[in-house]
Protein backbone atom coordinates (compact mmCIF):
# COMPACT_ATOMS: atom_id res chain seq x y z
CA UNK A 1 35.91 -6.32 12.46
CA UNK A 2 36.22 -6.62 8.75
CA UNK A 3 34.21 -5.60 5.92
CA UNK A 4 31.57 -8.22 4.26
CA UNK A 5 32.00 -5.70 1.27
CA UNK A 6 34.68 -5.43 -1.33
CA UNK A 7 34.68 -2.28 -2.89
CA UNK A 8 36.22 0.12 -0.31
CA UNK A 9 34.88 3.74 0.69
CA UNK A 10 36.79 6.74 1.29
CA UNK A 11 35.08 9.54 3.40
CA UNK A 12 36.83 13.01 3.25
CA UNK A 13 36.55 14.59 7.08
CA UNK A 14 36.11 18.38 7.35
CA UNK A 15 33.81 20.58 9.93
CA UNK A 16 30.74 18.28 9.89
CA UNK A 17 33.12 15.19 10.76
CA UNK A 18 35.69 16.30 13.00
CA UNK A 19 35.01 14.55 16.16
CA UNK A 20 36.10 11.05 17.71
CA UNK A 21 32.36 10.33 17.88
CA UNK A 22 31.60 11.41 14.14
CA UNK A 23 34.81 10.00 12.77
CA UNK A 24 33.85 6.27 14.81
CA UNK A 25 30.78 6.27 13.63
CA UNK A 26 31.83 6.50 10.22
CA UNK A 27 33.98 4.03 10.46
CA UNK A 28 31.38 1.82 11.83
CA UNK A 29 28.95 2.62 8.86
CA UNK A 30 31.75 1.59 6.47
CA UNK A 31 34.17 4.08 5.97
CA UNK A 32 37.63 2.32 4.94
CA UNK A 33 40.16 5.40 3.98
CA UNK A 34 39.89 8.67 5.11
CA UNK A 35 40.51 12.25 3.37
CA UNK A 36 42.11 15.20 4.02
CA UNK A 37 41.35 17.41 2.08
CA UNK A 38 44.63 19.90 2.13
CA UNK A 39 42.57 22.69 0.04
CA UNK A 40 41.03 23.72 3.52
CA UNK A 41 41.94 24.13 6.82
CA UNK A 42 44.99 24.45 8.73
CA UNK A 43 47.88 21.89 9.32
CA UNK A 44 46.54 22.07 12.90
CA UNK A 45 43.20 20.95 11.78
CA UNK A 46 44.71 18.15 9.73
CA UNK A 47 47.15 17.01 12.42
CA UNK A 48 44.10 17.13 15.16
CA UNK A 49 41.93 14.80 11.98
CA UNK A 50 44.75 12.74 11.38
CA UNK A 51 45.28 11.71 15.37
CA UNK A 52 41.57 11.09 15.78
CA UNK A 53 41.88 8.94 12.65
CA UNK A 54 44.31 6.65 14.77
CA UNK A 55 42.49 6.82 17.98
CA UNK A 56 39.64 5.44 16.37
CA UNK A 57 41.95 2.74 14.52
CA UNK A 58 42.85 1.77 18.24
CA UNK A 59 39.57 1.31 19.28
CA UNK A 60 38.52 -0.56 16.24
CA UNK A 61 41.20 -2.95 15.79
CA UNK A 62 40.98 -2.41 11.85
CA UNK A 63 43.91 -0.60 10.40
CA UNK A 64 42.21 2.45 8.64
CA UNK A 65 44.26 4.52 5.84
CA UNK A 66 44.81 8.11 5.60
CA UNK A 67 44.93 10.15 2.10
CA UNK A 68 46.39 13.40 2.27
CA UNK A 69 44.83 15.65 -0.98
CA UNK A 70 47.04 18.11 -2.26
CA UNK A 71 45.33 21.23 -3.52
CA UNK A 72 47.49 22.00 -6.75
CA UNK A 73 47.51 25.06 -8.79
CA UNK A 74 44.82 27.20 -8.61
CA UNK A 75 44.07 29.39 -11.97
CA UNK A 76 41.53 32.52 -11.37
CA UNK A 77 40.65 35.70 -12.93
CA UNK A 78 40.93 38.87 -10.83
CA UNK A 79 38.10 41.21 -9.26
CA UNK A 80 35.24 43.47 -10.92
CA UNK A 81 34.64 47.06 -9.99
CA UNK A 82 30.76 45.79 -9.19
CA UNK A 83 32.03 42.04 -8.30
CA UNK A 84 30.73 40.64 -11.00
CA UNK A 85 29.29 41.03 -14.70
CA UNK A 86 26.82 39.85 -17.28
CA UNK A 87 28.87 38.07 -20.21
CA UNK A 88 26.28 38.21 -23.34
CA UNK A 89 26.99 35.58 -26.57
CA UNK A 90 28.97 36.99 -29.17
CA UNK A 91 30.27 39.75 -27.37
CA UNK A 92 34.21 40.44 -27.25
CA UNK A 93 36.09 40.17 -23.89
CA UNK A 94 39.72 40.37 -22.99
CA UNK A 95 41.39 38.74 -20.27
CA UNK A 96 45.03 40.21 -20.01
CA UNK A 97 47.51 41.02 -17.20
CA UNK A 98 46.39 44.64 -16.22
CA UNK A 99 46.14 44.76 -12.60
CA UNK A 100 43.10 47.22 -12.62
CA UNK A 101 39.53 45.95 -11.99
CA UNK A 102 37.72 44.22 -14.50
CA UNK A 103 34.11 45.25 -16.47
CA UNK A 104 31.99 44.14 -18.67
CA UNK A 105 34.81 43.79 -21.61
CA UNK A 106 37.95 42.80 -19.70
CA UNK A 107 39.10 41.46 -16.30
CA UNK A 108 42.26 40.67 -15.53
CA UNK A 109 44.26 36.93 -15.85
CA UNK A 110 47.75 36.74 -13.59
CA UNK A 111 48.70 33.70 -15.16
CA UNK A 112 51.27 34.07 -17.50
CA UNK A 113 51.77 30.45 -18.39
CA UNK A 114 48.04 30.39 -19.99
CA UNK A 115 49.20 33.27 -22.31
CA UNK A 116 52.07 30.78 -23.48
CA UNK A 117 50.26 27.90 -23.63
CA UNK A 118 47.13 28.98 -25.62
CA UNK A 119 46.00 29.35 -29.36
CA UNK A 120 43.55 30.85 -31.31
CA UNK A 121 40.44 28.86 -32.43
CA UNK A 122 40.82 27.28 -28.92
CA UNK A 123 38.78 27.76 -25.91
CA UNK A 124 38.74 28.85 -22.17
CA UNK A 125 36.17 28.02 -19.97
CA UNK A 126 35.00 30.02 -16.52
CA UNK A 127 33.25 29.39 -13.73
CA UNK A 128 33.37 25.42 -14.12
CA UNK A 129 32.77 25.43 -17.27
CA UNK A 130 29.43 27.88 -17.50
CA UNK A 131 31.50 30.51 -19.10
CA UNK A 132 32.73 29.28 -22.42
CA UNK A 133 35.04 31.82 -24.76
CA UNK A 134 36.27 31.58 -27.72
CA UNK A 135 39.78 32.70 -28.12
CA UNK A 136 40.22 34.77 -31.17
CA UNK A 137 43.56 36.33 -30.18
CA UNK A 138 46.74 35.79 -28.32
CA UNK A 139 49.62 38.39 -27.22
CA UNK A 140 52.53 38.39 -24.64
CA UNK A 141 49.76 40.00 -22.12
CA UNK A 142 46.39 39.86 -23.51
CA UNK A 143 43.61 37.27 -25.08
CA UNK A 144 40.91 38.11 -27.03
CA UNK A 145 38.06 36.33 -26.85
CA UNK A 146 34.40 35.85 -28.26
CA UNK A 147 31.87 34.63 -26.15
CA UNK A 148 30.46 31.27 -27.03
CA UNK A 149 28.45 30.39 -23.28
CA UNK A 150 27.64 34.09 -21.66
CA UNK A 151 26.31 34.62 -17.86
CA UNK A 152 26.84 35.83 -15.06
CA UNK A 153 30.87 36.12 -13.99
CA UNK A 154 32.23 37.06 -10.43
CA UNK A 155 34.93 37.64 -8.78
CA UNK A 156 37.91 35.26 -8.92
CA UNK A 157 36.38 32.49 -10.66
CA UNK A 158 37.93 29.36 -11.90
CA UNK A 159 40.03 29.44 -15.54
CA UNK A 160 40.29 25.75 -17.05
CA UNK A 161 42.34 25.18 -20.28
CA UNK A 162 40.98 22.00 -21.51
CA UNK A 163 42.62 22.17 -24.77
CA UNK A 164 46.46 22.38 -23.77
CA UNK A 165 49.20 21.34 -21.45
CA UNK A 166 50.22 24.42 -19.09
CA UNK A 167 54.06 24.99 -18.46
CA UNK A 168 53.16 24.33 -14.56
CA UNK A 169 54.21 21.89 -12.34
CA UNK A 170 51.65 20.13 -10.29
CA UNK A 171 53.48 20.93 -7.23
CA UNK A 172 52.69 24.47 -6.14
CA UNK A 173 55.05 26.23 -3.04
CA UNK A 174 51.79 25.54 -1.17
CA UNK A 175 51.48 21.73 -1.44
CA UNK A 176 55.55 21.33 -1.58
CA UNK A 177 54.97 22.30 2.45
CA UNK A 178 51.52 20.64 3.07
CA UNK A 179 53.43 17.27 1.20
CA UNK A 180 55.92 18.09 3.82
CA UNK A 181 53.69 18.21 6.73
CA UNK A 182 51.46 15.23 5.74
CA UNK A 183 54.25 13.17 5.07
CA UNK A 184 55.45 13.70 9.10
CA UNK A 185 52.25 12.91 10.36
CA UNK A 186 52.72 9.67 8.63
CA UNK A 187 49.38 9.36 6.33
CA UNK A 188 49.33 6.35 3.53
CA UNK A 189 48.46 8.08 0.55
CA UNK A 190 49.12 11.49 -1.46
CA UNK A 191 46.43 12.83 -4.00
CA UNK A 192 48.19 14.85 -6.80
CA UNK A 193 46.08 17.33 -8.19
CA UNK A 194 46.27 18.98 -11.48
CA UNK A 195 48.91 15.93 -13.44
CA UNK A 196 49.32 16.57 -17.11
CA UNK A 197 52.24 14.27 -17.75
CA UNK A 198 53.58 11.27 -16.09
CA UNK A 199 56.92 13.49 -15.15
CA UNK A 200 54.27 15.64 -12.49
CA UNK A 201 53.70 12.20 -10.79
CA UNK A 202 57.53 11.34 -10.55
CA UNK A 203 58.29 14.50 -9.34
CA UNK A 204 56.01 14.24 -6.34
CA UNK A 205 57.30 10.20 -6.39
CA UNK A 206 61.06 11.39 -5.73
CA UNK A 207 59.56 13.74 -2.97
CA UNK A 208 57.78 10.76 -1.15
CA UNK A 209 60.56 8.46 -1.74
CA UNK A 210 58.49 5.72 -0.43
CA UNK A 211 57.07 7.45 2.65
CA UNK A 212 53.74 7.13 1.28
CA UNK A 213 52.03 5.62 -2.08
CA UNK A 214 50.78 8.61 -4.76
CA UNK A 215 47.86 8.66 -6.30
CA UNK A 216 47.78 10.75 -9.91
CA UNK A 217 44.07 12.35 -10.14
CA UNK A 218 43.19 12.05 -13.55
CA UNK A 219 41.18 15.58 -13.73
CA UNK A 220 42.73 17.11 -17.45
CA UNK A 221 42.06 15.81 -21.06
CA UNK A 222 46.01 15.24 -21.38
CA UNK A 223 46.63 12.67 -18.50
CA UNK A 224 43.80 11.20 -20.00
CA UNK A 225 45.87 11.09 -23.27
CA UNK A 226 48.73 9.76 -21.32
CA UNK A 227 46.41 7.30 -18.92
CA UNK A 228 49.33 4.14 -19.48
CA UNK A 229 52.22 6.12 -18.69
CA UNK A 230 50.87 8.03 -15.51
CA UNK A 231 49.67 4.52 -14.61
CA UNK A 232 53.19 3.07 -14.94
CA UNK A 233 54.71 5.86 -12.42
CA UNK A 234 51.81 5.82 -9.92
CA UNK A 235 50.85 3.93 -7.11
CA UNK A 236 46.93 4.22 -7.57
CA UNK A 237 44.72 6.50 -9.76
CA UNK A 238 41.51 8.61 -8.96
CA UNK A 239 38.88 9.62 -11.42
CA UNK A 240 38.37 13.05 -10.38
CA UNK A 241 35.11 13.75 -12.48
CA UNK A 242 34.62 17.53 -11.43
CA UNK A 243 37.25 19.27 -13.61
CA UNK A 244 37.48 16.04 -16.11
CA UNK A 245 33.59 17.10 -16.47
CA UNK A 246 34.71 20.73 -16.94
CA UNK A 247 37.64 19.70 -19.60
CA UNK A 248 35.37 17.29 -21.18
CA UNK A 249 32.56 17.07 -23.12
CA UNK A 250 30.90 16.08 -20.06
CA UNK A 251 29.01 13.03 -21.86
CA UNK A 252 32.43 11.41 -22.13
CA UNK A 253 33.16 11.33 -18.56
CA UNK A 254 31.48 7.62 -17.93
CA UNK A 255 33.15 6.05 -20.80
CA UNK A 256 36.62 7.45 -19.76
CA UNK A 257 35.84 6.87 -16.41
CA UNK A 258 35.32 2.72 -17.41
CA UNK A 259 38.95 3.46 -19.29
CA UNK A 260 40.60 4.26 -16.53
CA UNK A 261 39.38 1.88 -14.05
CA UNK A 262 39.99 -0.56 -16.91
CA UNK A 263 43.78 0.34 -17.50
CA UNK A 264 44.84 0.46 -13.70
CA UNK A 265 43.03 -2.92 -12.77
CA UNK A 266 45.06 -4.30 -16.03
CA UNK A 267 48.23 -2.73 -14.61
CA UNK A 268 47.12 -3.98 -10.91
CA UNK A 269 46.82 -0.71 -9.28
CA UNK A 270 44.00 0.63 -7.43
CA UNK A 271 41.34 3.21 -9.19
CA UNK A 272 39.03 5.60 -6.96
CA UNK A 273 35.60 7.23 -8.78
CA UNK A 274 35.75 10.39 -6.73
CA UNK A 275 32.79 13.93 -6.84
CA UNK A 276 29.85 14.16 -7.14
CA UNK A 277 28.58 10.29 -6.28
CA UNK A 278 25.97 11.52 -3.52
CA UNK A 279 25.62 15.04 -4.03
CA UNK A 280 22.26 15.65 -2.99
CA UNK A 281 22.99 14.43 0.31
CA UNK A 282 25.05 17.24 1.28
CA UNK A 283 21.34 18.49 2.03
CA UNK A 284 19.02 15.79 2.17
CA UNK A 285 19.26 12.20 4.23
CA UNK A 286 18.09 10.22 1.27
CA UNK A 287 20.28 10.34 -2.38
CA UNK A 288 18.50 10.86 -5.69
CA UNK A 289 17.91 7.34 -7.40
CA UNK A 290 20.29 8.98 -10.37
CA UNK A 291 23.03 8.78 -7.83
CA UNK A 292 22.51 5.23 -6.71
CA UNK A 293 22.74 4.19 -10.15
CA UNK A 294 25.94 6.22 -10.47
CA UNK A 295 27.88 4.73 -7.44
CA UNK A 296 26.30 1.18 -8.35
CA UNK A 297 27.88 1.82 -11.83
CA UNK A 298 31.23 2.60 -10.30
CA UNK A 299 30.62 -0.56 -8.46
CA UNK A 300 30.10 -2.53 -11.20
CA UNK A 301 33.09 -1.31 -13.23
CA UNK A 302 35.62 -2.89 -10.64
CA UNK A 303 36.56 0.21 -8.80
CA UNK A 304 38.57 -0.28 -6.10
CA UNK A 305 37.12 2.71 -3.83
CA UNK A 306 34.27 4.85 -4.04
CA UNK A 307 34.85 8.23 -2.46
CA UNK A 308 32.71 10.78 -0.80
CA UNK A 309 33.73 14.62 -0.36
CA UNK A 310 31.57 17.75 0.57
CA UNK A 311 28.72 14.99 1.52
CA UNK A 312 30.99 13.23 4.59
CA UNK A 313 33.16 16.53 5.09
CA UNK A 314 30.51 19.52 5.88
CA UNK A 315 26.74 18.04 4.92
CA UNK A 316 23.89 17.58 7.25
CA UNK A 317 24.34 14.13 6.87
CA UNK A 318 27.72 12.60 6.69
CA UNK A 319 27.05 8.79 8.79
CA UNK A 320 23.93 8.56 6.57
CA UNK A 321 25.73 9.24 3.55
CA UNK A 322 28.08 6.88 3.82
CA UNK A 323 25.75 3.88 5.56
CA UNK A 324 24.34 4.50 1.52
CA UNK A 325 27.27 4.15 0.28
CA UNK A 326 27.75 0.86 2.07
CA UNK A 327 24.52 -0.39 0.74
CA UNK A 328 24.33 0.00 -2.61
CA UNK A 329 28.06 -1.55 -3.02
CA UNK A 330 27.02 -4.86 -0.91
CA UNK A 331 24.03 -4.93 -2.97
CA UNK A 332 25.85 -5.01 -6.28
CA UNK A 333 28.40 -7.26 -5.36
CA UNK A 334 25.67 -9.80 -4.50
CA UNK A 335 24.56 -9.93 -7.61
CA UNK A 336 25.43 -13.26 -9.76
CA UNK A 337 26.66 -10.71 -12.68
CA UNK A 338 28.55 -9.04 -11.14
CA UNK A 339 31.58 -11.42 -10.50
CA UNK A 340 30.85 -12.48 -14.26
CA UNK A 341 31.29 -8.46 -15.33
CA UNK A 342 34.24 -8.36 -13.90
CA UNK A 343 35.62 -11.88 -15.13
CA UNK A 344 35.03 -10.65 -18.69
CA UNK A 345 37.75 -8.07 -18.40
CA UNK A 346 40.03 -10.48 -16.17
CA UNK A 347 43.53 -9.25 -16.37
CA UNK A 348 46.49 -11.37 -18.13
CA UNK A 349 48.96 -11.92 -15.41
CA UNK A 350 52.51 -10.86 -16.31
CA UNK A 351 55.40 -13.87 -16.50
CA UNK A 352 56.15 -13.33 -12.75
CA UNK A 353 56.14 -16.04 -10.33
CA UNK A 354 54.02 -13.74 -7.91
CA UNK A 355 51.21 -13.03 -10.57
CA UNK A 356 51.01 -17.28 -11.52
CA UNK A 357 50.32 -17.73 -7.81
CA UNK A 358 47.89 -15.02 -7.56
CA UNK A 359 46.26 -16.04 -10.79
CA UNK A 360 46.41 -19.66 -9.75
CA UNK A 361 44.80 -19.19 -5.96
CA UNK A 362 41.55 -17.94 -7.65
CA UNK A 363 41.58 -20.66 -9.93
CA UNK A 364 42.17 -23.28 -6.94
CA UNK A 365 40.18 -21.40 -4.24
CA UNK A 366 37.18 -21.24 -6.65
CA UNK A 367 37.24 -24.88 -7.51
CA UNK A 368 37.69 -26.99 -3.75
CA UNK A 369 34.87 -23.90 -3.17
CA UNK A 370 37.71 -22.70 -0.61
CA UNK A 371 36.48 -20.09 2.28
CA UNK A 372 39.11 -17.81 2.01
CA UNK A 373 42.64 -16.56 0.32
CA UNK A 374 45.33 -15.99 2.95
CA UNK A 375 48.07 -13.80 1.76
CA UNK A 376 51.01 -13.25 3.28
CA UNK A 377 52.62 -9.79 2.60
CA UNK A 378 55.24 -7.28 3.80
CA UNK A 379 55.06 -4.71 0.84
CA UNK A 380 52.12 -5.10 -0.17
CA UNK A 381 52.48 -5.90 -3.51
CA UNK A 382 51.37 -9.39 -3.61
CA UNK A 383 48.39 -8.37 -2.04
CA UNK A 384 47.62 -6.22 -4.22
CA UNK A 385 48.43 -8.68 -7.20
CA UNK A 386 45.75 -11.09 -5.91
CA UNK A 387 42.91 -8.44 -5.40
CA UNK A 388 43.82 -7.85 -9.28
CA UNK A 389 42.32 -11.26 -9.68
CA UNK A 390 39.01 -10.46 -8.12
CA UNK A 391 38.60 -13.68 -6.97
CA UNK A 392 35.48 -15.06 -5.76
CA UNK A 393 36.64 -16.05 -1.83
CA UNK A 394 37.12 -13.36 0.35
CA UNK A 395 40.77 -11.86 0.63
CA UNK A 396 42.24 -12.05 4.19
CA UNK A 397 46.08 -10.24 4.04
CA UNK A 398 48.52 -10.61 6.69
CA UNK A 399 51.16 -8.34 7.33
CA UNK A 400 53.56 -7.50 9.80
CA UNK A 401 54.14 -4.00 8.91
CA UNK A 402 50.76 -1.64 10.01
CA UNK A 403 51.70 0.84 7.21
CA UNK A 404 51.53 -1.72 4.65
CA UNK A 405 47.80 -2.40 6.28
CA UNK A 406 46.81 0.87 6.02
CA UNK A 407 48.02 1.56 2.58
CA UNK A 408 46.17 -1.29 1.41
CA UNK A 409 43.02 -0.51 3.45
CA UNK A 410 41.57 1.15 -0.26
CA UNK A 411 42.64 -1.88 -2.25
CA UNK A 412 39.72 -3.80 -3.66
CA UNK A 413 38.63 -6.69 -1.26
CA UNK A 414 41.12 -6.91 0.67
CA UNK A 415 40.78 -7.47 4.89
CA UNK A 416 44.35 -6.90 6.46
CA UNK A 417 45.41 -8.25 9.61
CA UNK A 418 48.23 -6.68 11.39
CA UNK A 419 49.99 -10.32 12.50
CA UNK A 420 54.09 -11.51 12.85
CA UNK A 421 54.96 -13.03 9.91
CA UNK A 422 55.51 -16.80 9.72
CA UNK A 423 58.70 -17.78 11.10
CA UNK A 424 58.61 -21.79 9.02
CA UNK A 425 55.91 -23.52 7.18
CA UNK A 426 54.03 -25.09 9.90
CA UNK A 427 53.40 -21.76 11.32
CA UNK A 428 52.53 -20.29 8.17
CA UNK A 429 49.47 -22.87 7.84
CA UNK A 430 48.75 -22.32 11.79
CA UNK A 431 48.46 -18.76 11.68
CA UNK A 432 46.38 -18.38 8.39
CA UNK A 433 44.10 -21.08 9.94
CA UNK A 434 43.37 -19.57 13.47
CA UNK A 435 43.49 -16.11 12.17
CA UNK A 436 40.65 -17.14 9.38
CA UNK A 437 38.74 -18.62 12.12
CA UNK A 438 38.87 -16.20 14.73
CA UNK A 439 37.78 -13.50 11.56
CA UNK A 440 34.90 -15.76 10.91
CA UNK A 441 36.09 -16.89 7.71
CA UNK A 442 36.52 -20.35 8.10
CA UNK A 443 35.44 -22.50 10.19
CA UNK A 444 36.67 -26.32 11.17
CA UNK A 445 37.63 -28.70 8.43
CA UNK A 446 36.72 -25.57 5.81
CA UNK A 447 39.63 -25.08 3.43
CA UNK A 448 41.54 -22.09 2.71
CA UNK A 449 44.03 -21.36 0.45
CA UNK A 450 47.43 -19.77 1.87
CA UNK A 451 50.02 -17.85 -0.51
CA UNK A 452 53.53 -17.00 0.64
CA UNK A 453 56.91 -16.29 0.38
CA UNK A 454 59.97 -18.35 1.22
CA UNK A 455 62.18 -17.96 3.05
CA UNK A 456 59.82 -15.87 5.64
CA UNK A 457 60.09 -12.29 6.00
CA UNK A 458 62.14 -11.69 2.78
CA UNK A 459 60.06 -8.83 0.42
CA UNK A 460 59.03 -9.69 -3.01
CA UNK A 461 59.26 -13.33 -2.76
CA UNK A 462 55.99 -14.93 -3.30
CA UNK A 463 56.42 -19.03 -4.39
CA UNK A 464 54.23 -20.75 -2.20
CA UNK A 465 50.57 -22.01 -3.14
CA UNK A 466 49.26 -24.33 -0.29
CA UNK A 467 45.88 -25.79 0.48
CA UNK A 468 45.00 -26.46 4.16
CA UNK A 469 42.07 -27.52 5.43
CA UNK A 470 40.83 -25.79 9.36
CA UNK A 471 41.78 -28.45 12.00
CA UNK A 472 41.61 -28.61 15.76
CA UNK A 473 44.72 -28.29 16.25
CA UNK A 474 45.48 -25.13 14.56
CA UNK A 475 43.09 -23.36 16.42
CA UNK A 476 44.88 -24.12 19.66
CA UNK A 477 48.09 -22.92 18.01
């Protein structure tokens, strides 16, 4: 029922993976979280994804989260009388906010916050980043550019601003209503696209108001700049390496993308390395071996989740592409370094009584060579604490609230258990016990070691460190 894996995998569904049949058999092949992408489709389609989602949680028995991606704003040029041009280096071209169709030396912009925003000696890119101009002028309505990158331009292509912080919110009218929507189906997580500043994430935060945890993808140079303080608002983070490689010199992508993970493991939040991780097998059934390096790297940099997008969503291959993804994580995680990798950046637990225990069950659990961590949790947050820790022993969470299994169902290591809480001690050491056995964790006279609150059921209350060994008696509990 549980993973033997502990980096998690989230598979984004679309028209290739739409089906109870596709959607189990993703599961099956290691899919942990799934997508919505919100950029496509209807709110029918994602209501119709989103129930399948839950049928096949019923049928699994393993609570399964949801992540709801929020499109954000959308900049684009206009249209070309002949749909598209031939940009040349060094030529001039003007992007202003004339509504007639564009030519070979202008095309129109309907953005009016760029035209604030921008400076001379700055640049705009196009296209993703294949068009690159030089801005040489600014006005109320028009920029003047040089053209540094020329090529071929069409209609309505991208506009990224890598080098300033737009006067728009990250909320558009669009995802204010698909937030909306998602947040009455009931899925665990929020993407927010397009954050500058922390004050984007606690907009969308106050919007929520603890319906669902937010995660801030870090896409634009200035959240980078700000990584700390989105961290501090936000409930997880994504490395969204598509427009970060646009923004960025893209040969700084890896070492931000180590930053990031870095910062939110420090912080004990979960970080996703999202785009681009098996590309090729939107098309082919086998990945490139530059790609298994790339997810193996994410691996080994202590991410929490490794997402796929167009490759589970509408490739030829979706079960295959994940099955991959399954493999190369297990592999890496078998490795003797790469515990040791991630013990050289081991977090420094905060004066809390919840991060001691968490701190001290890996310490414990690794020296009696314990079989397993039990955690009790309502929240989440202890959980969450103690997969900070990456301990050694697997991670076995349980939790009598299903939404606080689902939302941790992307949280590094951890195996969730949707179980009554403890209702006094004795129980608490029964329950982790049989539970541990039945999961094959443990077997008799192993020893585990449980963490808990006291008194039961109260949130937030983590003081309990036992040790237990598995006796007879507790599996007839």
């Amino acid at each position: 029922m549980h993973r033997n894996r502990r980096t998690r995998i989230i598979a984004t569904l679309g028209p290739t993976s739409n089906t109870f049949e596709v959607v189990k058999s993703l599961s099956d092949a290691g899919a942990d979280v799934f997508r919505l992408n919100m950029s496509h489709g209807t709110h029918q389609d994602a209501a119709a994804l989103h129930a399948t989602v839950r049928d096949v949680e019923k049928e699994t028995g393993r609570p399964i989260g949801i992540l709801a991606d929020l499109q954000g704003p959308k900049l684009r040029i206009g249209v070309f009388s002949a749909d598209k041009v031939e940009l040349v280096n060094g030529q001039i071209f003007t992007l202003d906010m004339n509504d007639e169709e564009g030519n070979l030396d202008r095309v129109t912009l309907p953005h009016p916050e760029i035209y604030q925003a921008v400076q001379p000696k700055t640049e705009l890119l196009l296209n993703d980043g294949k068009i690159r101009l030089h801005i040489e002028k600014v006005e109320a309505d028009k920029i003047t550019t040089t053209v540094l990158v020329g090529g071929e331009l069409s209609n309505r292509k991208g506009v990224n601003v890598p080098s300033a912080i737009l006067p728009l919110a990250a909320l558009t009218d669009k995802d204010k209503k698909d937030l909306d929507f998602a947040l009455e189906l009931g899925v665990d997580w929020v993407a927010l696209s397009f954050v500058q500043r922390p004050e984007d994430v606690q907009e969308a935060k106050d919007i929520i108001n603890g319906r669902a945890n937010i995660m801030a993808k870090i896409e634009k140079p200035s959240a980078v700049h700000e990584i700390d303080q989105i961290i501090e608002v936000a409930d997880g983070v994504m490395v969204a390496r598509g427009d970060m490689g646009v923004e960025l010199p893209m040969e700084l992508v890896p070492a931000k993308q180590k930053k990031i993970i870095r910062h939110a493991r420090r912080a004990g939040i979960p970080a996703v390395v999202a785009t681009q991780m098996l590309e090729s097998m939107i098309m082919s059934p086998v990945p490139t071996r530059a790609e298994v390096s790339d997810v193996a790297n994410a691996v080994f940099d202590g991410a929490d989740a490794i997402m796929l997008s167009a490759e589970s969503a509408a490739g030829e291959y979706p079960i295959e592409a994940v099955s991959t993804m399954n493999r190369i994580a297990r592999t890496i995680e078998s490795e003797p370094s790469y515990l040791r990798m991630l013990d050289k950046d081991e977090a420094t637990p905060e004066a809390t009584t919840a991060d001691a225990i968490s701190a001290a069950s890996k310490q414990v659990a690794k020296t009696i060579e314990a079989q397993a961590i039990v955690t009790y949790t309502g929240s989440g947050s202890t959980a969450v604490r103690a997969s900070r820790e990456r301990p050694q022993a697997p991670l076995l969470v349980l939790t009598p609230n299903i939404s606080t299994a689902r939302r941790l169902a992307l949280v590094w290591g951890l195996n969730c258990v949707y179980s009554q809480d403890a209702v006094d001690f004795q129980d608490m050491i029964d329950k982790a016990c049989k539970i541990c056995n039945e999961y094959g964790y443990a077997k008799l006279n192993d020893r585990i070691v449980i963490m808990a609150g006291m008194p039961f059921g109260t949130p937030g209350k983590t003081n309990v460190l036992r040790i237990s060994r598995v006796r007879s008696h507790h599996l007839k509990s």
